[in-house]
Protein backbone atom coordinates (compact mmCIF):
# COMPACT_ATOMS: atom_id res chain seq x y z
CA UNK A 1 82.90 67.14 -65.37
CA UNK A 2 79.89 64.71 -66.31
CA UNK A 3 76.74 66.33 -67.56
CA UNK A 4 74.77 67.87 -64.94
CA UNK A 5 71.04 67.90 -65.18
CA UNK A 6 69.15 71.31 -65.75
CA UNK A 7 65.95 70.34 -66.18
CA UNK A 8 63.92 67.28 -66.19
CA UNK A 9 60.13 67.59 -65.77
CA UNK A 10 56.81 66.86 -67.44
CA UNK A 11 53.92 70.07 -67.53
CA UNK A 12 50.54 68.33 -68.35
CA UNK A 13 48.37 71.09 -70.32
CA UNK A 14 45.02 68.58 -69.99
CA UNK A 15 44.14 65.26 -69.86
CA UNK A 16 45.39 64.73 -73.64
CA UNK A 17 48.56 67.09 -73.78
CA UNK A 18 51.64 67.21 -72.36
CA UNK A 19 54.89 68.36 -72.61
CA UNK A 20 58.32 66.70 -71.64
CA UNK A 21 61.27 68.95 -70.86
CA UNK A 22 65.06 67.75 -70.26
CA UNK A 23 68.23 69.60 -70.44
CA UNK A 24 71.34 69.01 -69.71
CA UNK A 25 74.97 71.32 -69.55
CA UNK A 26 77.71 68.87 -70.76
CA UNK A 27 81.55 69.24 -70.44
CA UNK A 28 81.98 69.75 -73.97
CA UNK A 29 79.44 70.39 -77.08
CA UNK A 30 77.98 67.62 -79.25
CA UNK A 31 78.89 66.76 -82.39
CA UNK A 32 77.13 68.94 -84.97
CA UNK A 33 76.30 71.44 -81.72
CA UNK A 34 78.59 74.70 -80.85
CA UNK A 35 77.20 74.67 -77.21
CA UNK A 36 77.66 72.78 -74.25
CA UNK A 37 73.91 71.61 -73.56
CA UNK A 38 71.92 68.62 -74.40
CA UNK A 39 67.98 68.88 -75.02
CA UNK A 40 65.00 67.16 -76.12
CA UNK A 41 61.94 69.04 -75.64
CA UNK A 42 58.50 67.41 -76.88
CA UNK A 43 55.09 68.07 -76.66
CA UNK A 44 52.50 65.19 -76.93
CA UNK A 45 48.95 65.14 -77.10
CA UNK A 46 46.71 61.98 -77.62
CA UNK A 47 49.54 59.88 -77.39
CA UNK A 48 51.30 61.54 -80.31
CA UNK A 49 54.55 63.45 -80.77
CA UNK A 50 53.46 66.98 -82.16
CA UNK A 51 56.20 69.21 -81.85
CA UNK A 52 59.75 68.10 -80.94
CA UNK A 53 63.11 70.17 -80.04
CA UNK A 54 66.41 68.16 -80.18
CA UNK A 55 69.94 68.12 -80.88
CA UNK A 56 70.97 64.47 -81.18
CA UNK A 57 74.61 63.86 -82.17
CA UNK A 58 75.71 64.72 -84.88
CA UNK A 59 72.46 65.91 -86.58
CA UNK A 60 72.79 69.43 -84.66
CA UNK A 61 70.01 71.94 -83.37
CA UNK A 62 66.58 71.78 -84.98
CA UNK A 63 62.83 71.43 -84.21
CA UNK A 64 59.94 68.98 -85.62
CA UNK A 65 56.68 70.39 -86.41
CA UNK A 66 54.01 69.88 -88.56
CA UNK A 67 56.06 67.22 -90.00
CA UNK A 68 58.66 68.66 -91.01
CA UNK A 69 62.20 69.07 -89.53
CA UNK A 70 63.90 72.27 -89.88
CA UNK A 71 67.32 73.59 -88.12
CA UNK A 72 66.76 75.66 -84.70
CA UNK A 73 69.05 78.76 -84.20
CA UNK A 74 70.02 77.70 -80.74
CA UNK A 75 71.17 80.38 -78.39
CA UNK A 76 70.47 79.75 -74.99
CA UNK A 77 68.06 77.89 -72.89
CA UNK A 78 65.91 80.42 -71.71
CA UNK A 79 65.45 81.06 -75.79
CA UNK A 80 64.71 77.69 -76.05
CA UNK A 81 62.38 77.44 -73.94
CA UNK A 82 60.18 80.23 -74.79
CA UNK A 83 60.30 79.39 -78.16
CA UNK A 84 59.13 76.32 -77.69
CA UNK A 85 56.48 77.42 -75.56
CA UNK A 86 55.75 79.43 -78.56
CA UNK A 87 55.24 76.52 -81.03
CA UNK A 88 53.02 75.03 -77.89
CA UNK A 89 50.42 77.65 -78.32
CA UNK A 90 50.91 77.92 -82.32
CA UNK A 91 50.24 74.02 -82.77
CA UNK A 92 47.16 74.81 -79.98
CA UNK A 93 46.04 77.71 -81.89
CA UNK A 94 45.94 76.06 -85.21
CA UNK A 95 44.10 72.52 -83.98
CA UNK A 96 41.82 73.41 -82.29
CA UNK A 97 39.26 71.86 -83.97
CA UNK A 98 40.94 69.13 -84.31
């Protein structure tokens, strides 16, 4: 089995943000993963990387945000997704004024 594509799209929130969503179900988990899907969820705005979700090889589950990277209890896409979601409106909420 190759990996098989979940989800692949880009939601634009306004004409300086955006977010990028791809996931993918592989035959067999990643290294530093115990699950059998592939992600890299990011949300830009003005050209910038503000929040990230990822699971590269070997480095495992964990999210980027506010500078900082910190390990992501992964436990299944729909989770992921409306967590990251979450962090969408937190980062929103908190620069506004920015």
């Amino acid at each position: 089995m190759k990996a098989v594509v979940l989800i692949r799209t880009r939601i634009v929130y306004s004409t300086t943000a955006f977010a990028e969503l791809a996931l993918w179900q592989l035959p067999k988990p990643l290294a530093g993963s115990t699950h059998r899907f592939k992600y890299r969820l990011a949300y830009v705005v003005r050209g910038a990387c503000a929040l990230r979700y990822d699971n590269e090889a070997g480095k495992g589950d964990h999210r980027h945000y506010g500078g900082r990277e910190r390990a992501y209890a992964f436990s299944d896409p729909d989770n992921l997704i409306a967590a990251f979601q979450a962090d969408i409106a937190r980062w929103n909420h908190e620069n506004r004024d920015a």
